[in-house]
PDB file of N, CA and C in Angstrom:
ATOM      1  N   UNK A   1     261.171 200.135 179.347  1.00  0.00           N
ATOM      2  CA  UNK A   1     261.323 198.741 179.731  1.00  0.00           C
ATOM      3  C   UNK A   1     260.014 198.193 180.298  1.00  0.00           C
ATOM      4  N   UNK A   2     259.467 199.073 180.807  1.00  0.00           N
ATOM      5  CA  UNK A   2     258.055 198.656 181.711  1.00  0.00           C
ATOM      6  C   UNK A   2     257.396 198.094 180.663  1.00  0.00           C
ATOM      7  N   UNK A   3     257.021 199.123 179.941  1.00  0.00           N
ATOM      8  CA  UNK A   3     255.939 199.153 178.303  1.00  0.00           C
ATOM      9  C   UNK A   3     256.159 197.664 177.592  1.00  0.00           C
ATOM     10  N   UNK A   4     257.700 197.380 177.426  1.00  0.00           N
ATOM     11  CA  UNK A   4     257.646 196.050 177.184  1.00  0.00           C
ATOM     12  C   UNK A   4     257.115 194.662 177.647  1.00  0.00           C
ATOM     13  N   UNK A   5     256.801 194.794 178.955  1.00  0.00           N
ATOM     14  CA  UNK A   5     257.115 194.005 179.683  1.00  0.00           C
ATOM     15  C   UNK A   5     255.632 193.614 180.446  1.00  0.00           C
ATOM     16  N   UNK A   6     254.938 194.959 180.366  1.00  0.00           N
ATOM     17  CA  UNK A   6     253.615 195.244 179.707  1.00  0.00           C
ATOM     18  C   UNK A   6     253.053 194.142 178.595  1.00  0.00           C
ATOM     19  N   UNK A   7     253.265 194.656 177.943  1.00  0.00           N
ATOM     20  CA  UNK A   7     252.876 194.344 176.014  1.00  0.00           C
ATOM     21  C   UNK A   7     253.231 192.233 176.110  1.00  0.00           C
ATOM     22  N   UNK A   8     254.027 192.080 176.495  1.00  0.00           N
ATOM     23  CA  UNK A   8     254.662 190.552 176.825  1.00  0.00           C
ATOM     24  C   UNK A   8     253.538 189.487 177.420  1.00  0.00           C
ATOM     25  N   UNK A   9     253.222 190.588 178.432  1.00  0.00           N
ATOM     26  CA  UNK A   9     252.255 190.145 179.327  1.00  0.00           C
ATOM     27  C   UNK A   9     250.240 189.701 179.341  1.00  0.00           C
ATOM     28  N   UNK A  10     250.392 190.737 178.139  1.00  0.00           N
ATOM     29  CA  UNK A  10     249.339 190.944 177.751  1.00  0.00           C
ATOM     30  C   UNK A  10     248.483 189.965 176.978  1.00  0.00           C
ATOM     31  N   UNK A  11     247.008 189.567 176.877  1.00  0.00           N
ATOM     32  CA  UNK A  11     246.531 188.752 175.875  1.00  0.00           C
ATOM     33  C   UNK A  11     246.585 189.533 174.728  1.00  0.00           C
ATOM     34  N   UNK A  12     246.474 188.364 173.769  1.00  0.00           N
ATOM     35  CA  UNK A  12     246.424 188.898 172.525  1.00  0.00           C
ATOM     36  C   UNK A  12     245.362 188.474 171.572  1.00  0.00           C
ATOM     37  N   UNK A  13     244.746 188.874 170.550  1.00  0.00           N
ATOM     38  CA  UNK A  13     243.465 188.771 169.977  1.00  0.00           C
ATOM     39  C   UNK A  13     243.918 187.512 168.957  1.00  0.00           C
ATOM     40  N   UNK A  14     242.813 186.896 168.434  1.00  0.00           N
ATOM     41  CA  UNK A  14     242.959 185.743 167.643  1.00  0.00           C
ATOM     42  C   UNK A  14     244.384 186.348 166.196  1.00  0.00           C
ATOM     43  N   UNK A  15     244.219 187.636 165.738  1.00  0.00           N
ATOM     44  CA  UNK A  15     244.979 188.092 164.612  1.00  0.00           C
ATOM     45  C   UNK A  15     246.277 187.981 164.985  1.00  0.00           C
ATOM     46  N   UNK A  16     246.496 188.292 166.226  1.00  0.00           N
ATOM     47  CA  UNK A  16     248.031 188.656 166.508  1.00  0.00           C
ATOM     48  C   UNK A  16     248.903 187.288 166.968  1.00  0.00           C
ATOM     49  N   UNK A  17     248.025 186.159 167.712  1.00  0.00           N
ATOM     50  CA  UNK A  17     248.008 184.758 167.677  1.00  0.00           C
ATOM     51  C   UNK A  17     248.011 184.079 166.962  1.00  0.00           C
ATOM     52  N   UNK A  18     247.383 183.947 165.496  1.00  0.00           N
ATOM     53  CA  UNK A  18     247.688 183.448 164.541  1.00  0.00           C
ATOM     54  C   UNK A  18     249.058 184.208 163.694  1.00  0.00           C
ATOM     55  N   UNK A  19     249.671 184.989 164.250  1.00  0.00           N
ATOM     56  CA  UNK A  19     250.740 185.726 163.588  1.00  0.00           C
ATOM     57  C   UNK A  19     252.074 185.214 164.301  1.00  0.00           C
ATOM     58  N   UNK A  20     251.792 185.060 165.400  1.00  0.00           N
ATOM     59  CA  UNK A  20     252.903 184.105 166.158  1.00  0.00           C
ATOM     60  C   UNK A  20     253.041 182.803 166.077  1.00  0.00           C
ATOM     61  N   UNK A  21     251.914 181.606 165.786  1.00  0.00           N
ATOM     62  CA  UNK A  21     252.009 180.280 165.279  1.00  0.00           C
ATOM     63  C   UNK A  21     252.020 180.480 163.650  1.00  0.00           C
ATOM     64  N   UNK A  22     252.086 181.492 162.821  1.00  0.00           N
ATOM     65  CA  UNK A  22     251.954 181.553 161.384  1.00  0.00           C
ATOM     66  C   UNK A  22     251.003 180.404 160.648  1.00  0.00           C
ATOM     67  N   UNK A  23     249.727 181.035 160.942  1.00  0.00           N
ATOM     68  CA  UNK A  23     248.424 179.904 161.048  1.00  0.00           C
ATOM     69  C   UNK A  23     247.553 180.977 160.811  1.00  0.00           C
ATOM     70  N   UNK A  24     245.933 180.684 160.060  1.00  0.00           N
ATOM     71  CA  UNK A  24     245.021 181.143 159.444  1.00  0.00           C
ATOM     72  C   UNK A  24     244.538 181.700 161.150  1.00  0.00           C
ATOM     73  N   UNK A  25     243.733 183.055 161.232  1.00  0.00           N
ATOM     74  CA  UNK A  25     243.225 183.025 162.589  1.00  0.00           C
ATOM     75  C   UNK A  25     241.987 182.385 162.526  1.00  0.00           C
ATOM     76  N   UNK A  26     240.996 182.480 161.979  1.00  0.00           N
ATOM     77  CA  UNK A  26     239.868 181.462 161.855  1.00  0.00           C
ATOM     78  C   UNK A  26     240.046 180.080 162.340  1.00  0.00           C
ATOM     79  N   UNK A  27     241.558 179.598 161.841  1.00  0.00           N
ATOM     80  CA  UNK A  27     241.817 178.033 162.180  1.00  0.00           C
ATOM     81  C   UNK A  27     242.084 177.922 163.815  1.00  0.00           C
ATOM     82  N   UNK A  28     242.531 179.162 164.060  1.00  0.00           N
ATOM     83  CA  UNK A  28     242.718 179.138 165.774  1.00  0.00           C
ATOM     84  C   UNK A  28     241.852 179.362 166.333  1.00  0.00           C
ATOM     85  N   UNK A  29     240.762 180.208 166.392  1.00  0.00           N
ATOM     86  CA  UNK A  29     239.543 180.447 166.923  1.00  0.00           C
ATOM     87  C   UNK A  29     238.712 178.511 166.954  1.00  0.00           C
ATOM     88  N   UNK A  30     238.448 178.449 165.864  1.00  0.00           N
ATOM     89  CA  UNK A  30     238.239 177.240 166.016  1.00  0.00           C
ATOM     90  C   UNK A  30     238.870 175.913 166.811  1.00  0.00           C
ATOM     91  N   UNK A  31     239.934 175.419 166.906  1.00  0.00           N
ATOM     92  CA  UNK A  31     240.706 174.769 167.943  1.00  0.00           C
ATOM     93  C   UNK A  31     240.492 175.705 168.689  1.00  0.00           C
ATOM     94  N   UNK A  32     240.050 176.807 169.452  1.00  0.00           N
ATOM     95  CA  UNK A  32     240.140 177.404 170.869  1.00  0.00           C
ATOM     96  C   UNK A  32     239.074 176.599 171.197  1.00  0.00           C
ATOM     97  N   UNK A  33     237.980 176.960 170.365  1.00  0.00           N
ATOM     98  CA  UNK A  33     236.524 176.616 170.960  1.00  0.00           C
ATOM     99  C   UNK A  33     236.817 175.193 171.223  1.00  0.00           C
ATOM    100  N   UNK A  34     237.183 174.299 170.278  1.00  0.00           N
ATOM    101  CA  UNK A  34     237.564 173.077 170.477  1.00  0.00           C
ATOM    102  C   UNK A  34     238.241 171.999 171.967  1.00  0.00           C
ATOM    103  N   UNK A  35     239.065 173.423 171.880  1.00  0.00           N
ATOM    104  CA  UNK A  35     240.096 173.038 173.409  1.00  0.00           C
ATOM    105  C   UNK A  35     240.936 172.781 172.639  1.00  0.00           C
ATOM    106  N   UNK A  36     241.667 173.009 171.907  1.00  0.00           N
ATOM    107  CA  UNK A  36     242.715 171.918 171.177  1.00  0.00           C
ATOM    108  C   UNK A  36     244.279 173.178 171.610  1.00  0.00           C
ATOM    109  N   UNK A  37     243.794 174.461 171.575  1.00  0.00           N
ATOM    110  CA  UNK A  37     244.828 174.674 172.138  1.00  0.00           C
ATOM    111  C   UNK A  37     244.786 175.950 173.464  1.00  0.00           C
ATOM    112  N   UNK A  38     245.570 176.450 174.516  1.00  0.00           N
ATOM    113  CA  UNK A  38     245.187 177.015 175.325  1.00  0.00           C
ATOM    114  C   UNK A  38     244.362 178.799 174.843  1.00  0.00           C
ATOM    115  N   UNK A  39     243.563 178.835 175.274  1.00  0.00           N
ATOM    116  CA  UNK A  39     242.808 180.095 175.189  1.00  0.00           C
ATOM    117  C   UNK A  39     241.779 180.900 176.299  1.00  0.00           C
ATOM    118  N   UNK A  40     241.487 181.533 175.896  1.00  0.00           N
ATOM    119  CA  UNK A  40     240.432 182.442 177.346  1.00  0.00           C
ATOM    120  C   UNK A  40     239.472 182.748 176.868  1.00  0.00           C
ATOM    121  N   UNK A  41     238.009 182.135 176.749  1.00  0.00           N
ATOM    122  CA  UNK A  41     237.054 182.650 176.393  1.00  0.00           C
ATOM    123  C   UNK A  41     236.539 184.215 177.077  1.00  0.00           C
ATOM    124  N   UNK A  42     235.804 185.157 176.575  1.00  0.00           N
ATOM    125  CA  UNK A  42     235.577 186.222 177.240  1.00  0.00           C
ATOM    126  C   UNK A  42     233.875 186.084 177.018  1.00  0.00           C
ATOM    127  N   UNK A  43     233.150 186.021 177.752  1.00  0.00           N
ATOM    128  CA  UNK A  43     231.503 186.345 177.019  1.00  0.00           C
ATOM    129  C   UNK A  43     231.283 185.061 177.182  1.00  0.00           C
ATOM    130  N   UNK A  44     229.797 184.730 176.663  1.00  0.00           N
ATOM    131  CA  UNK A  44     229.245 183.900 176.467  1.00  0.00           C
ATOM    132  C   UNK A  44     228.444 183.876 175.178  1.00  0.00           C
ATOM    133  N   UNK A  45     228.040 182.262 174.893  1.00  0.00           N
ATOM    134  CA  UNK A  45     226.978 182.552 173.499  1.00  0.00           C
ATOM    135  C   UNK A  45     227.934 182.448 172.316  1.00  0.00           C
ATOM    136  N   UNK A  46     227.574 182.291 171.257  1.00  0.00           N
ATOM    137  CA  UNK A  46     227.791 182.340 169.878  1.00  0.00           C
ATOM    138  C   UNK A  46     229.182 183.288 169.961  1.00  0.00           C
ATOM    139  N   UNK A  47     229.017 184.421 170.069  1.00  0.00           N
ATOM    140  CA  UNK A  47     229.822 185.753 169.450  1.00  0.00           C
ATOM    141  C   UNK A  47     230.905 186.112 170.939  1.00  0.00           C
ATOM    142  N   UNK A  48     231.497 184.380 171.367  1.00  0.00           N
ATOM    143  CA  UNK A  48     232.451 185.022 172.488  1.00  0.00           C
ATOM    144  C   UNK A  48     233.719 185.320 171.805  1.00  0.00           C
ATOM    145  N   UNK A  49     234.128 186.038 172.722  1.00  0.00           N
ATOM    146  CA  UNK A  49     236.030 186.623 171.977  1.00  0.00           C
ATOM    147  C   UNK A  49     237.108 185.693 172.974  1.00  0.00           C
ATOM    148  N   UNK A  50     238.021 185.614 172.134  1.00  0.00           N
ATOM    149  CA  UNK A  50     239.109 185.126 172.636  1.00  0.00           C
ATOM    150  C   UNK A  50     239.750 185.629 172.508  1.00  0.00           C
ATOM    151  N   UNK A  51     241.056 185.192 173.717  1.00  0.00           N
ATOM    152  CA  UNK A  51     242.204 185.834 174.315  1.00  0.00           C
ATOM    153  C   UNK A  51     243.319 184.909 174.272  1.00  0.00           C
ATOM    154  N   UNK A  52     244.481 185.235 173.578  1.00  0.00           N
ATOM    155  CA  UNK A  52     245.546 184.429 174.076  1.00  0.00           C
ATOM    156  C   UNK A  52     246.625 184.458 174.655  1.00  0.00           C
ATOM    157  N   UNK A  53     247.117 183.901 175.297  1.00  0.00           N
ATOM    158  CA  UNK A  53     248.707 184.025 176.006  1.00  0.00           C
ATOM    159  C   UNK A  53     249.838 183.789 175.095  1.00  0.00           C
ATOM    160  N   UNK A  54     250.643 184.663 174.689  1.00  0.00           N
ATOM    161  CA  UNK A  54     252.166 184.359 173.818  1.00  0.00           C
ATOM    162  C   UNK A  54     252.560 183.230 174.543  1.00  0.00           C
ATOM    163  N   UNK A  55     253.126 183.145 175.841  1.00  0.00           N
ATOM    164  CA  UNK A  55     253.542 182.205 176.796  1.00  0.00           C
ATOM    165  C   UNK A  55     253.117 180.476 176.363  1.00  0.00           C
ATOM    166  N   UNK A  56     251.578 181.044 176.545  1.00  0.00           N
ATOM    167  CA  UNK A  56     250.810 179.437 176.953  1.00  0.00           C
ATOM    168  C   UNK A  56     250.748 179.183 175.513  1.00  0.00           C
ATOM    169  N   UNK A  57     250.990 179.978 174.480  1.00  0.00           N
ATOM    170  CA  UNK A  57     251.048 179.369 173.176  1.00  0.00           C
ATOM    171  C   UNK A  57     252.370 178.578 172.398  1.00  0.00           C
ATOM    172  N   UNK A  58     253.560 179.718 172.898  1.00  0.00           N
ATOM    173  CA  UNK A  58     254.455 178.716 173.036  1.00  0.00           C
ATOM    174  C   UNK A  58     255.228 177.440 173.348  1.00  0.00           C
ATOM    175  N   UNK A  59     254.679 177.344 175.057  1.00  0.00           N
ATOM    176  CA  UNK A  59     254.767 175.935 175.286  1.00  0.00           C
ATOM    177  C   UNK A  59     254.177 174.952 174.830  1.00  0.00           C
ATOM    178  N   UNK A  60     252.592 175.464 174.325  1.00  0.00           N
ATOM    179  CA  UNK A  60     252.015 174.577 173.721  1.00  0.00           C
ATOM    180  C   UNK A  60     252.572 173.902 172.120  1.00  0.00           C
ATOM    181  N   UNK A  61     253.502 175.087 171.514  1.00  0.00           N
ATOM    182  CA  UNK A  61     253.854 174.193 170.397  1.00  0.00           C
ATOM    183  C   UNK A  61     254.894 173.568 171.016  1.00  0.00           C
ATOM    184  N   UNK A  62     255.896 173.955 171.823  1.00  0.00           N
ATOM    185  CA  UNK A  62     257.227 172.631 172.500  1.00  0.00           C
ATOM    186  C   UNK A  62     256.658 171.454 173.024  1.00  0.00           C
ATOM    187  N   UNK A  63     255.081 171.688 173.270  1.00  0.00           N
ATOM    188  CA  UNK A  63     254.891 170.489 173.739  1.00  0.00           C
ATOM    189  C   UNK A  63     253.866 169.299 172.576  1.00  0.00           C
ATOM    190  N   UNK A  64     253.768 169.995 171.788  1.00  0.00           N
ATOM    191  CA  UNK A  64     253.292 169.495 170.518  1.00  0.00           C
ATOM    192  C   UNK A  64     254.794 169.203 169.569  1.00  0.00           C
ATOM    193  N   UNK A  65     255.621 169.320 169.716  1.00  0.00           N
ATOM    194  CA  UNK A  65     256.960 169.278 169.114  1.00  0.00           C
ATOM    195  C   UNK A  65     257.897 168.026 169.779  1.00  0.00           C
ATOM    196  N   UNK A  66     257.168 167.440 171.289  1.00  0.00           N
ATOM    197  CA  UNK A  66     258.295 166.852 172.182  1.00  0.00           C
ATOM    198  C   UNK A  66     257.106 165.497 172.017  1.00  0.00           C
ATOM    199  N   UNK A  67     256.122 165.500 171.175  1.00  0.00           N
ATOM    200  CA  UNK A  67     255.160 164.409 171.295  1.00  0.00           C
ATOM    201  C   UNK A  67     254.100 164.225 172.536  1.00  0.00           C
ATOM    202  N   UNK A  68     253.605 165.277 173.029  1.00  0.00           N
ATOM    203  CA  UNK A  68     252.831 165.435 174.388  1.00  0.00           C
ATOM    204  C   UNK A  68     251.414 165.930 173.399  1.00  0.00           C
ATOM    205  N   UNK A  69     250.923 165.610 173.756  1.00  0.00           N
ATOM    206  CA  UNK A  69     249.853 165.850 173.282  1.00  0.00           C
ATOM    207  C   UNK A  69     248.258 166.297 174.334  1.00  0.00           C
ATOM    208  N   UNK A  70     247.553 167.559 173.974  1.00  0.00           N
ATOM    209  CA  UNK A  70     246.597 168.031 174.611  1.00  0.00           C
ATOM    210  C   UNK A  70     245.754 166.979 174.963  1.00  0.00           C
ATOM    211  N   UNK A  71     244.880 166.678 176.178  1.00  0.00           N
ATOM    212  CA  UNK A  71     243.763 165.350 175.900  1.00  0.00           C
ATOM    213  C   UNK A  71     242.480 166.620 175.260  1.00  0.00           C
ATOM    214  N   UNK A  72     242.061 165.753 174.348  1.00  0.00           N
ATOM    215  CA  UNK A  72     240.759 166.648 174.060  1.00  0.00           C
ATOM    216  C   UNK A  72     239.498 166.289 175.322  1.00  0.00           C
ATOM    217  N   UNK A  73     239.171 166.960 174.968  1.00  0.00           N
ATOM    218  CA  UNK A  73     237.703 167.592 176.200  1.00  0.00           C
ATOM    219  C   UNK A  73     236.572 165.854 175.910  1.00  0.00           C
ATOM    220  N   UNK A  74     236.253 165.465 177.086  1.00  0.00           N
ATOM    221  CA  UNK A  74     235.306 164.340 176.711  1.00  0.00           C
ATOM    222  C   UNK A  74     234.575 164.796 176.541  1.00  0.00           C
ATOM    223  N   UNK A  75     233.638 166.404 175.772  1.00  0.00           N
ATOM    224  CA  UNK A  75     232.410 166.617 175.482  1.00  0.00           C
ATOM    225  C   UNK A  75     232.914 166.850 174.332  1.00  0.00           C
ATOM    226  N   UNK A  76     233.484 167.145 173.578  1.00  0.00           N
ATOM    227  CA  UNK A  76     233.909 167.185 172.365  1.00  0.00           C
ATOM    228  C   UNK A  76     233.238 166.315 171.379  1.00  0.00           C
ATOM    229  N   UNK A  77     233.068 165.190 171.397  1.00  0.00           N
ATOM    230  CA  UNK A  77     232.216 164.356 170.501  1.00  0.00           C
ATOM    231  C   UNK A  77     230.636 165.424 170.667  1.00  0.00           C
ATOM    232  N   UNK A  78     229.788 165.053 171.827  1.00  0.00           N
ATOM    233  CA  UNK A  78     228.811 165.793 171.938  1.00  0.00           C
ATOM    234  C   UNK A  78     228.843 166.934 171.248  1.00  0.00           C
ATOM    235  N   UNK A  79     229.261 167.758 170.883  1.00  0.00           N
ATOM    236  CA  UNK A  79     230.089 169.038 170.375  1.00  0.00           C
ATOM    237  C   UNK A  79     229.951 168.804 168.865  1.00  0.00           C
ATOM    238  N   UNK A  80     230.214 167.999 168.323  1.00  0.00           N
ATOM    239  CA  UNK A  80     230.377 167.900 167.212  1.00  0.00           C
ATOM    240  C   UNK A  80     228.725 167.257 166.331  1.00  0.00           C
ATOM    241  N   UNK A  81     228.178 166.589 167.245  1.00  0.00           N
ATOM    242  CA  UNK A  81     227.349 166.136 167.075  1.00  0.00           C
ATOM    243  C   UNK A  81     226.126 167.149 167.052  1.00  0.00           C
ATOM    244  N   UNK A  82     226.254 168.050 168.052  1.00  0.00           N
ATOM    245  CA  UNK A  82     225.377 169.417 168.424  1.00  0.00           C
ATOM    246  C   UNK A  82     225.450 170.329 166.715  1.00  0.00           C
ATOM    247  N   UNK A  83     227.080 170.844 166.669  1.00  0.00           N
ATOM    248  CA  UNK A  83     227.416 171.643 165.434  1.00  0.00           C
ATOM    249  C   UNK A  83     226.362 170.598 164.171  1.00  0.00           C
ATOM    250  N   UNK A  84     226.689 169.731 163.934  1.00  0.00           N
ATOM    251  CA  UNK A  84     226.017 169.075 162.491  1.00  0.00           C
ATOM    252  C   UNK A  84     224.878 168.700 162.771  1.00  0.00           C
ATOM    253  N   UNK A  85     223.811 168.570 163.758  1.00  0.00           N
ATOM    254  CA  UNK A  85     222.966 168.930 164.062  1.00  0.00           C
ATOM    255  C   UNK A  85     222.213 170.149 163.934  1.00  0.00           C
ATOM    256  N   UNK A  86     223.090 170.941 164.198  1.00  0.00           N
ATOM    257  CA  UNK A  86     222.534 172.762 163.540  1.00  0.00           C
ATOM    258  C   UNK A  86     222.261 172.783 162.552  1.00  0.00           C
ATOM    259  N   UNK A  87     223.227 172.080 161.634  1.00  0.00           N
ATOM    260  CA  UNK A  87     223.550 172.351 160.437  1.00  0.00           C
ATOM    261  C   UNK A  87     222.268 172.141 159.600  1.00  0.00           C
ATOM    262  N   UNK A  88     221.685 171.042 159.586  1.00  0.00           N
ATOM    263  CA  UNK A  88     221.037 169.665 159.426  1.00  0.00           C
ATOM    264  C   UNK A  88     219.578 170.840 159.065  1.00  0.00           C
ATOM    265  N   UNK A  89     219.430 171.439 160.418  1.00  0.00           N
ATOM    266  CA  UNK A  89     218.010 172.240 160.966  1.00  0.00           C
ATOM    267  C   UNK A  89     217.855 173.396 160.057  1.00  0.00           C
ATOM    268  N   UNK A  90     219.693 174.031 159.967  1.00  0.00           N
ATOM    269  CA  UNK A  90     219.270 175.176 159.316  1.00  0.00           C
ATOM    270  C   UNK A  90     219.613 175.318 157.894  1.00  0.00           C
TER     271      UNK A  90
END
């Protein structure tokens, strides 16, 4: 019972998160970085890992389901502007 309860508790890697919203994991990694849905960056730089909560992922679709909607991040534009900017250079 512990082990379960354990395992429940635990983050879970982008693969096993996209297996519970039945969603590409690439597409979730991306909305993490985004903010678009709850996540835990680990690291810094380019090559950080993410972590997710079963929990905080769930509510997040009831609350995407009840019409509530995340506010996106006011750097987010900046963000986007930075990414196609890279792009542009490299």
């Amino acid at each position: 019972m512990m082990n379960t309860e354990k395992r429940a508790n635990a983050p879970l890697d982008p693969k096993e998160a996209a297996r519970v919203l039945k969603m590409d994991s690439r597409t979730l990694v991306c909305w993490a970085r985004r903010g678009y849905v709850p996540a835990h960056p680990l690291g810094e730089g380019k090559r950080r890992i993410w972590r997710f909560f079963e929990s905080e992922l769930l509510e997040w679709v009831e609350q995407q389901r009840n019409g509530c909607s995340r506010a996106v991040p006011s750097d987010s534009i900046s963000i986007a502007i930075d990414a196609h900017a890279k792009k542009e250079i490299a």
